[in-house]
N, C-alpha and C. Protein backbone atom coordinates (compact mmCIF):
# COMPACT_ATOMS: atom_id res chain seq x y z
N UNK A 1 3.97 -10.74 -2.05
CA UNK A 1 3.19 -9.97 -2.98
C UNK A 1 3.28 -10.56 -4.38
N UNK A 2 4.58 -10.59 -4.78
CA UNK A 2 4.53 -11.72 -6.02
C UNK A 2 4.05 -12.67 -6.02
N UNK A 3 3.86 -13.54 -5.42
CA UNK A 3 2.49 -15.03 -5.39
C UNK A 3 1.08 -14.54 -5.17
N UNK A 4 0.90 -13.17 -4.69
CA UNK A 4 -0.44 -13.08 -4.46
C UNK A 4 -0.40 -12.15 -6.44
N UNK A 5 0.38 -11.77 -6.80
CA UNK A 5 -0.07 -11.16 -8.22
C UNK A 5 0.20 -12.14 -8.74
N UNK A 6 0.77 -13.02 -8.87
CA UNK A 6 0.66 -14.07 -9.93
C UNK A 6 -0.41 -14.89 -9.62
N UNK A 7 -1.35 -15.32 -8.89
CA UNK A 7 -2.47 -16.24 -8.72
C UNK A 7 -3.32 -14.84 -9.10
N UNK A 8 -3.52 -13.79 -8.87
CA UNK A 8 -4.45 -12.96 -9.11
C UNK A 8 -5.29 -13.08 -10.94
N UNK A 9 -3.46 -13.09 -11.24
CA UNK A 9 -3.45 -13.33 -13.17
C UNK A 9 -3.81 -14.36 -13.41
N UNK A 10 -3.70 -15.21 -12.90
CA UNK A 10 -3.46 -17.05 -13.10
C UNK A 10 -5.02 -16.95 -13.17
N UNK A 11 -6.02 -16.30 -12.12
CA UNK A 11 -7.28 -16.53 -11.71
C UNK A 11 -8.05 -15.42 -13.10
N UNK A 12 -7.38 -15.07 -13.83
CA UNK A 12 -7.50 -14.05 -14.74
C UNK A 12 -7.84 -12.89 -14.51
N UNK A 13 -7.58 -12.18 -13.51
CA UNK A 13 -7.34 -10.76 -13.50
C UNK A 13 -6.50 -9.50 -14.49
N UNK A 14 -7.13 -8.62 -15.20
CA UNK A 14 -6.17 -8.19 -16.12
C UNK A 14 -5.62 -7.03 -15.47
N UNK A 15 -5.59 -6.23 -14.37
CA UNK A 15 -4.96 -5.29 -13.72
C UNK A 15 -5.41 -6.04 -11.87
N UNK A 16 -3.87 -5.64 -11.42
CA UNK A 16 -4.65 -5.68 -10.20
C UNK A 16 -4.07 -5.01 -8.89
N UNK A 17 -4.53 -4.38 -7.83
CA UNK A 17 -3.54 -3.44 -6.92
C UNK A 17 -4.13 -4.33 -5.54
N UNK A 18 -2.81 -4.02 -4.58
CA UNK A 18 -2.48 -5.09 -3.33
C UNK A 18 -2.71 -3.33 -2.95
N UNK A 19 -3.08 -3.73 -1.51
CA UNK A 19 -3.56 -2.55 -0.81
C UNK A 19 -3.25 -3.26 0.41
N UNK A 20 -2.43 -2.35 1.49
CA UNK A 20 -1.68 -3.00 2.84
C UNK A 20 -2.83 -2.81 3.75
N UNK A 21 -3.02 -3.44 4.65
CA UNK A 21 -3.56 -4.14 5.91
C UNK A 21 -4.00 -2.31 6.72
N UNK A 22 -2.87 -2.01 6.69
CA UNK A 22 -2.58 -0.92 7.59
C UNK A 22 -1.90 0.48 7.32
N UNK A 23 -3.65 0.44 6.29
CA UNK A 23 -3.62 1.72 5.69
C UNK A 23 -4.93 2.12 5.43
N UNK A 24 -5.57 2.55 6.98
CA UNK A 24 -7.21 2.69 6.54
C UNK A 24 -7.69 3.50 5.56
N UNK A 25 -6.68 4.66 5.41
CA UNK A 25 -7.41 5.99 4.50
C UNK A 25 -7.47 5.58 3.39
N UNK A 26 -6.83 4.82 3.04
CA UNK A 26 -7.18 4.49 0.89
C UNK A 26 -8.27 4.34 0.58
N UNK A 27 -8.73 5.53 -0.23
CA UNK A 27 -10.51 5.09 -0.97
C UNK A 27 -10.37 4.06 -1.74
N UNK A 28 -11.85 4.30 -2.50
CA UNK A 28 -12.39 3.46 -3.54
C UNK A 28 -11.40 4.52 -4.55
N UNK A 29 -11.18 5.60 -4.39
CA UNK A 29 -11.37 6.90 -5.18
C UNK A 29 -9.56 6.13 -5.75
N UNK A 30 -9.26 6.08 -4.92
CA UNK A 30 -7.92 5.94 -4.77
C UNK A 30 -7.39 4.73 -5.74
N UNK A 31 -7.83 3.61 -5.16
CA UNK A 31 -7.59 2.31 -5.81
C UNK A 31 -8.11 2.59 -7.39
N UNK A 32 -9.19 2.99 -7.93
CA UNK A 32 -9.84 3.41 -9.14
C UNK A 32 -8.68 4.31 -9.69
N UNK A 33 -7.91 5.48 -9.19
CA UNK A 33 -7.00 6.33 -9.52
C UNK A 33 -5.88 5.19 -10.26
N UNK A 34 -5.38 4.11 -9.23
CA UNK A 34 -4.31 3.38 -9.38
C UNK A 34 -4.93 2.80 -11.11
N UNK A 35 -5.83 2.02 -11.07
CA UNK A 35 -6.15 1.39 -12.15
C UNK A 35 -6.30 2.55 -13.43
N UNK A 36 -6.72 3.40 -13.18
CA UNK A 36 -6.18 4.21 -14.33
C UNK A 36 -5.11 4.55 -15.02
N UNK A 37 -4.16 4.80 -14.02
CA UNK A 37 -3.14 5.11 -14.04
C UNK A 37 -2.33 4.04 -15.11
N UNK A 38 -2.80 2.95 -14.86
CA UNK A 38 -2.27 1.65 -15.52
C UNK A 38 -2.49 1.52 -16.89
N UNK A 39 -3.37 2.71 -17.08
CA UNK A 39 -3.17 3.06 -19.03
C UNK A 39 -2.02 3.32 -19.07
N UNK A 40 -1.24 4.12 -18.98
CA UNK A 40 -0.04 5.11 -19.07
C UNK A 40 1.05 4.64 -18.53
N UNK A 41 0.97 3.55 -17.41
CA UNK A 41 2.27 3.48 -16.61
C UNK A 41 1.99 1.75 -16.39
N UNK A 42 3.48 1.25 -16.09
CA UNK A 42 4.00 -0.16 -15.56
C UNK A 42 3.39 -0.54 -14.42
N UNK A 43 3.83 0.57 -13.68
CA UNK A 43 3.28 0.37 -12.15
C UNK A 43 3.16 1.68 -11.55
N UNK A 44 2.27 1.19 -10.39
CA UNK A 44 1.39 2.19 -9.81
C UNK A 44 1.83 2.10 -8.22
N UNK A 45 2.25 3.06 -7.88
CA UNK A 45 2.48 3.12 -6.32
C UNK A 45 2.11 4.24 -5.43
N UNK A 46 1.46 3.45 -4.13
CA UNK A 46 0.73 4.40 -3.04
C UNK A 46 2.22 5.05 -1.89
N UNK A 47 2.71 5.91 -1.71
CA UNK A 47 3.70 5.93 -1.08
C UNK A 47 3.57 6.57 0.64
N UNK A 48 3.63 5.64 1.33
CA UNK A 48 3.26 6.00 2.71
C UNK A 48 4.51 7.21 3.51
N UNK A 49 3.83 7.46 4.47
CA UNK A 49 4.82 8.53 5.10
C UNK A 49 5.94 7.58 5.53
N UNK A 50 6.46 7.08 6.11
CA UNK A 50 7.44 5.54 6.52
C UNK A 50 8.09 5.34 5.57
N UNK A 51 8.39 5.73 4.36
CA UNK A 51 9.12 5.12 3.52
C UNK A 51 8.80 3.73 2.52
N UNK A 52 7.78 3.46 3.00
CA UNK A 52 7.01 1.95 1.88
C UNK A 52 5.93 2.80 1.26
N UNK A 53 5.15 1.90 0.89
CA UNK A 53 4.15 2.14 -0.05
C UNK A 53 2.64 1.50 0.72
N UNK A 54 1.44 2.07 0.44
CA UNK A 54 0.48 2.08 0.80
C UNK A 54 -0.46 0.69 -0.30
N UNK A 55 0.06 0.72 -1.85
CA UNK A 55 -0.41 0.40 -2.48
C UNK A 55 0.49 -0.20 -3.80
N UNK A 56 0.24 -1.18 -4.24
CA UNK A 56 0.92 -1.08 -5.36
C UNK A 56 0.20 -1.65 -6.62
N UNK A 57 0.11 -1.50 -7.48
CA UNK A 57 -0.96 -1.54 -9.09
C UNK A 57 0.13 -2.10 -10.20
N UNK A 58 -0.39 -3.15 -10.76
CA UNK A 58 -0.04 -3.66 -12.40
C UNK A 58 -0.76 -3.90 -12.94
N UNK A 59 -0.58 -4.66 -14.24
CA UNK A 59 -1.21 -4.97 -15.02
C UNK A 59 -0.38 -6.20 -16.02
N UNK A 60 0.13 -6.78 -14.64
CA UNK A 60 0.91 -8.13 -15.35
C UNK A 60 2.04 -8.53 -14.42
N UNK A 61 2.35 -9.71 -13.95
CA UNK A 61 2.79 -9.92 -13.05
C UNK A 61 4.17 -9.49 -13.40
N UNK A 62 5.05 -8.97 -12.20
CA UNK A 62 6.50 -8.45 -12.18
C UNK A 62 7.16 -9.02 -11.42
N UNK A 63 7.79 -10.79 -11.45
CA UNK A 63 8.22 -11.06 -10.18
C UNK A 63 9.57 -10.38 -9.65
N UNK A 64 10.39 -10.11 -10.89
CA UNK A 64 11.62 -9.27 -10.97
C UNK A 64 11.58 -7.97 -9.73
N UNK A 65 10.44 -7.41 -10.01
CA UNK A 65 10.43 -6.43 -9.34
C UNK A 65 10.27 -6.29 -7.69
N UNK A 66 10.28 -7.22 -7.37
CA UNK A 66 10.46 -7.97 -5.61
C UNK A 66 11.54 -8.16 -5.33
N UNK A 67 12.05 -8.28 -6.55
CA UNK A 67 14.18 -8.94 -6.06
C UNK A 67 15.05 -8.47 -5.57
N UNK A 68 15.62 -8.73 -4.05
CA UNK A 68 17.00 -7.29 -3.68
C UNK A 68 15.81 -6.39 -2.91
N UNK A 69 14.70 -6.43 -2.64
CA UNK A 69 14.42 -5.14 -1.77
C UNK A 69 14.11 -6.00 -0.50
N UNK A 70 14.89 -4.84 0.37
CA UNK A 70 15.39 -4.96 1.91
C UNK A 70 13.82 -4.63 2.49
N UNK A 71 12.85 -5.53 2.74
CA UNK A 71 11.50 -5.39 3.17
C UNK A 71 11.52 -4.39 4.80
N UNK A 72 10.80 -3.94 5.13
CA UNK A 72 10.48 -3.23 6.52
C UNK A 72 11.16 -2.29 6.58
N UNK A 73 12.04 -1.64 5.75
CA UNK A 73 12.83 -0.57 6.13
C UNK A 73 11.87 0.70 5.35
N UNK A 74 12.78 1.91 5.69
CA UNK A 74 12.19 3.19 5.07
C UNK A 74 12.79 3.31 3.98
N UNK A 75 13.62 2.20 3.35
CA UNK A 75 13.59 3.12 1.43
C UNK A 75 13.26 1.69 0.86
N UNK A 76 11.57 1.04 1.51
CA UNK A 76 11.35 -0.12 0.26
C UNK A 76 10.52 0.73 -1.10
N UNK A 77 10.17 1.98 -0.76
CA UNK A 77 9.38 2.96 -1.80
C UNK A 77 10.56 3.28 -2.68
N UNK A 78 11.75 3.52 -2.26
CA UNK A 78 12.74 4.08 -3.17
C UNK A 78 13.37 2.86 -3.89
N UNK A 79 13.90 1.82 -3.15
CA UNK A 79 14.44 0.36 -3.79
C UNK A 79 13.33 -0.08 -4.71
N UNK A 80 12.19 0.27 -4.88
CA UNK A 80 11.00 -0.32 -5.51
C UNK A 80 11.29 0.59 -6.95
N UNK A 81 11.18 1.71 -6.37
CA UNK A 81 11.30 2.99 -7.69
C UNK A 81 12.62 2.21 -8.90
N UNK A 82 13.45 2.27 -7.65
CA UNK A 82 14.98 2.09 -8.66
C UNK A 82 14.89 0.45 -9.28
N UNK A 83 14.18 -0.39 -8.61
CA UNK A 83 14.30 -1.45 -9.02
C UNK A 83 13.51 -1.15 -10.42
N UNK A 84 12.42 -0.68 -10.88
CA UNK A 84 11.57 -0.62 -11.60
C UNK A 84 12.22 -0.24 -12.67
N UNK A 85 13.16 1.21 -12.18
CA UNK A 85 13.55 1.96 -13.34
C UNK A 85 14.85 0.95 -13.97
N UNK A 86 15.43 -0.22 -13.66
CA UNK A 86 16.43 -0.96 -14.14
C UNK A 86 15.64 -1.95 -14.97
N UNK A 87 14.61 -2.34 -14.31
CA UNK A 87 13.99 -3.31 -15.26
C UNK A 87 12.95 -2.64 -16.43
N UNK A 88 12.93 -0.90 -16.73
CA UNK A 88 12.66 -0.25 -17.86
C UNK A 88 10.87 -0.14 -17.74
N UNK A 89 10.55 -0.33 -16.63
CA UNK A 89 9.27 0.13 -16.21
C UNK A 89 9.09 1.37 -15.63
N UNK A 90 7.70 1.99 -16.50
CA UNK A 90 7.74 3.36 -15.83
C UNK A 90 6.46 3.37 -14.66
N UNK A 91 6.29 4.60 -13.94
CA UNK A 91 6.46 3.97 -12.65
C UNK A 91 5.15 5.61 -12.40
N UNK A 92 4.21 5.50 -11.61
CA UNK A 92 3.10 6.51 -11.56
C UNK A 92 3.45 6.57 -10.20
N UNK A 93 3.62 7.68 -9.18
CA UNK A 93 2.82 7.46 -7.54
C UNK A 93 1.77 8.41 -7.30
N UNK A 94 0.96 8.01 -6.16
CA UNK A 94 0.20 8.42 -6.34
C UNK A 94 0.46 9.42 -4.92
N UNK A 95 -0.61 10.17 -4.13
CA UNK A 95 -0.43 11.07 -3.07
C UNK A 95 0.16 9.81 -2.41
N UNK A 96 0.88 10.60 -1.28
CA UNK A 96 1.20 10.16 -0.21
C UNK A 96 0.44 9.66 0.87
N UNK A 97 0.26 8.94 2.34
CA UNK A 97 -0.88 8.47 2.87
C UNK A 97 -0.15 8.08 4.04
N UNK A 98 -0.47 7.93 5.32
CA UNK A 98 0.20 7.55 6.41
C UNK A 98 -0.91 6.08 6.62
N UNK A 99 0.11 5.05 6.55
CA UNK A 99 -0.26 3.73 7.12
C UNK A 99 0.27 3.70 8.70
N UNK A 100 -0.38 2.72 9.08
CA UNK A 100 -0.81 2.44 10.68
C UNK A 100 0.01 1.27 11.31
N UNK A 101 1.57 1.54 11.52
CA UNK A 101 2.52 0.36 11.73
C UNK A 101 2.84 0.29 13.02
N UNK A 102 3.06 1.61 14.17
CA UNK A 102 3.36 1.87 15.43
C UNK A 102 2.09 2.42 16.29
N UNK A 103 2.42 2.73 17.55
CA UNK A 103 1.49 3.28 18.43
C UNK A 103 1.69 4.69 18.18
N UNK A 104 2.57 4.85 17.66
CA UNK A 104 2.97 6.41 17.56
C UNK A 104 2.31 7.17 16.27
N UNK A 105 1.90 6.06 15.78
CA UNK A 105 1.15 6.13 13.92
C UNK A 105 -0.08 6.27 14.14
N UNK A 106 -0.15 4.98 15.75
CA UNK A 106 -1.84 5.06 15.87
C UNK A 106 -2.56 6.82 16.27
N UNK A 107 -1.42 7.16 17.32
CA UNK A 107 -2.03 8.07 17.94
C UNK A 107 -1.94 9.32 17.34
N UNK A 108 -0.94 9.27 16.12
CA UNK A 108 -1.09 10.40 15.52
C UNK A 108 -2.64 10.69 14.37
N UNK A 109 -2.73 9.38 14.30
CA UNK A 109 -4.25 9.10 13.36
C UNK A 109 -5.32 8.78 14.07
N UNK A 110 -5.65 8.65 15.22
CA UNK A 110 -6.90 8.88 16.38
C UNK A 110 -8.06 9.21 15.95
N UNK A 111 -7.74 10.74 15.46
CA UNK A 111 -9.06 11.82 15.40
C UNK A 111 -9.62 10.92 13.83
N UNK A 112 -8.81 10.41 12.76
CA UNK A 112 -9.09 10.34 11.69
C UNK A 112 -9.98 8.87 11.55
N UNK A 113 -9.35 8.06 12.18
CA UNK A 113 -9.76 6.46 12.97
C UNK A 113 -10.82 6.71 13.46
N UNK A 114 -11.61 7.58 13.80
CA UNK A 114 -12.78 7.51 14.92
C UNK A 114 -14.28 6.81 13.92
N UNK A 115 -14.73 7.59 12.97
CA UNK A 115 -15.54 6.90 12.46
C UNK A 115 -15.61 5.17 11.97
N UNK A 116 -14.16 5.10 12.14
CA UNK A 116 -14.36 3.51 11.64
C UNK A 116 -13.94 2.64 13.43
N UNK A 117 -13.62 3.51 14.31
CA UNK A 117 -13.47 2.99 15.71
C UNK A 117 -15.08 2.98 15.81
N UNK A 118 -16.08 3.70 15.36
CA UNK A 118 -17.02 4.02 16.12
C UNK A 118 -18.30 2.75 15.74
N UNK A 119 -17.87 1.97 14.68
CA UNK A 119 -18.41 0.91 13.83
C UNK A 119 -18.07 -0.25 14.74
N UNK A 120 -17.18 0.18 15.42
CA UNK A 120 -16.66 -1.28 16.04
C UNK A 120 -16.17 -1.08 17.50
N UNK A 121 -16.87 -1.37 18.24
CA UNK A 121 -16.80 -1.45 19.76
C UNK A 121 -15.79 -2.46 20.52
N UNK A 122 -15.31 -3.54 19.90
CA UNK A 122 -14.21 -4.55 19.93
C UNK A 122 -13.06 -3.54 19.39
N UNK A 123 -12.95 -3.33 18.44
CA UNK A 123 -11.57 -2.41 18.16
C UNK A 123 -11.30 -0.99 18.78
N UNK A 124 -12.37 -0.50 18.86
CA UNK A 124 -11.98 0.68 19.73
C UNK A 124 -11.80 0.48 21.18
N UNK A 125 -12.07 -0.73 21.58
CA UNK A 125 -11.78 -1.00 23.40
C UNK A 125 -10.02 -1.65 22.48
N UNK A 126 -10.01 -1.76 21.80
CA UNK A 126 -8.52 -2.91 21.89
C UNK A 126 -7.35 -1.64 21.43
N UNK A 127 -7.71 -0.43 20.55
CA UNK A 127 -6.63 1.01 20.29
C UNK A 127 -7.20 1.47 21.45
N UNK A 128 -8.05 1.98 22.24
CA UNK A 128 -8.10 2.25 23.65
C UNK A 128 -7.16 1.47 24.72
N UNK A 129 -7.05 0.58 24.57
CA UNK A 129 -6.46 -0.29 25.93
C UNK A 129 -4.71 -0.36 24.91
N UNK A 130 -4.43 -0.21 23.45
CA UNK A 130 -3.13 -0.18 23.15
C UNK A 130 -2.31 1.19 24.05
N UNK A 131 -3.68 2.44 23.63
CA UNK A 131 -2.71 3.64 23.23
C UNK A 131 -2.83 4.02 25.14
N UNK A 132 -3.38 3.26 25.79
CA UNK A 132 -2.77 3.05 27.44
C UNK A 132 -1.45 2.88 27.67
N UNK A 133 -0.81 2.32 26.84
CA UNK A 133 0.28 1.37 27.49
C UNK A 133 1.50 2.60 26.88
């Protein structure tokens, strides 16, 4: 994430938010929220049910703020918080959001997945033939 915000700046971006793979529900509404937010605050974070984050927002690269956090676990949202608050950045989150990491994530988000399963006949045969197994 730090090489992708530092080429973001490099490419001259003056705010910019990383949004994870596997987290369909984040609006436009949402990401727009984050960038606001970035009047008032250092950083901006989406905080997933799992313990990470859905999203994360600056407005200037922080490589510091990557350092020491134990990636894939359930307190990279909290190691992120505390890392922030040592390096004297204040810190916005935004709602909470369930990202899409297990089968157990998938199937709890099914009903919500359907309109964007229903766009795509390749992905809905491929979470059909997962949530088989």
């Amino acid at each position: 994430m730090s090489a992708a915000l530092h080429e973001a700046f490099r490419r001259g971006a003056r705010r910019v938010a990383i949004v994870g793979t596997d987290a369909p529900f984040v609006s436009r509404e949402t990401v727009l929220e984050a960038f606001r937010s970035l009047d008032d605050h250092d950083l901006v974070l989406g905080p997933a049910h799992d313990g990470g984050y859905y999203l994360l927002a600056v407005d200037r690269p922080r490589p510091a703020l990557f350092q020491g956090i134990a990636w894939s676990t359930p307190s990279v949202l909290a190691a992120t918080v505390e890392r922030a608050g040592t390096l004297g950045l204040t810190v916005r989150l935004l709602d909470p959001l369930r990202d899409i990491d297990t089968l157990d994530d998938l199937r709890a988000e099914r009903t919500r997945l359907e309109p964007v399963l229903a766009r795509s006949p390749a992905l809905a045969a491929a979470v059909a033939q997962a949530l088989e197994k």
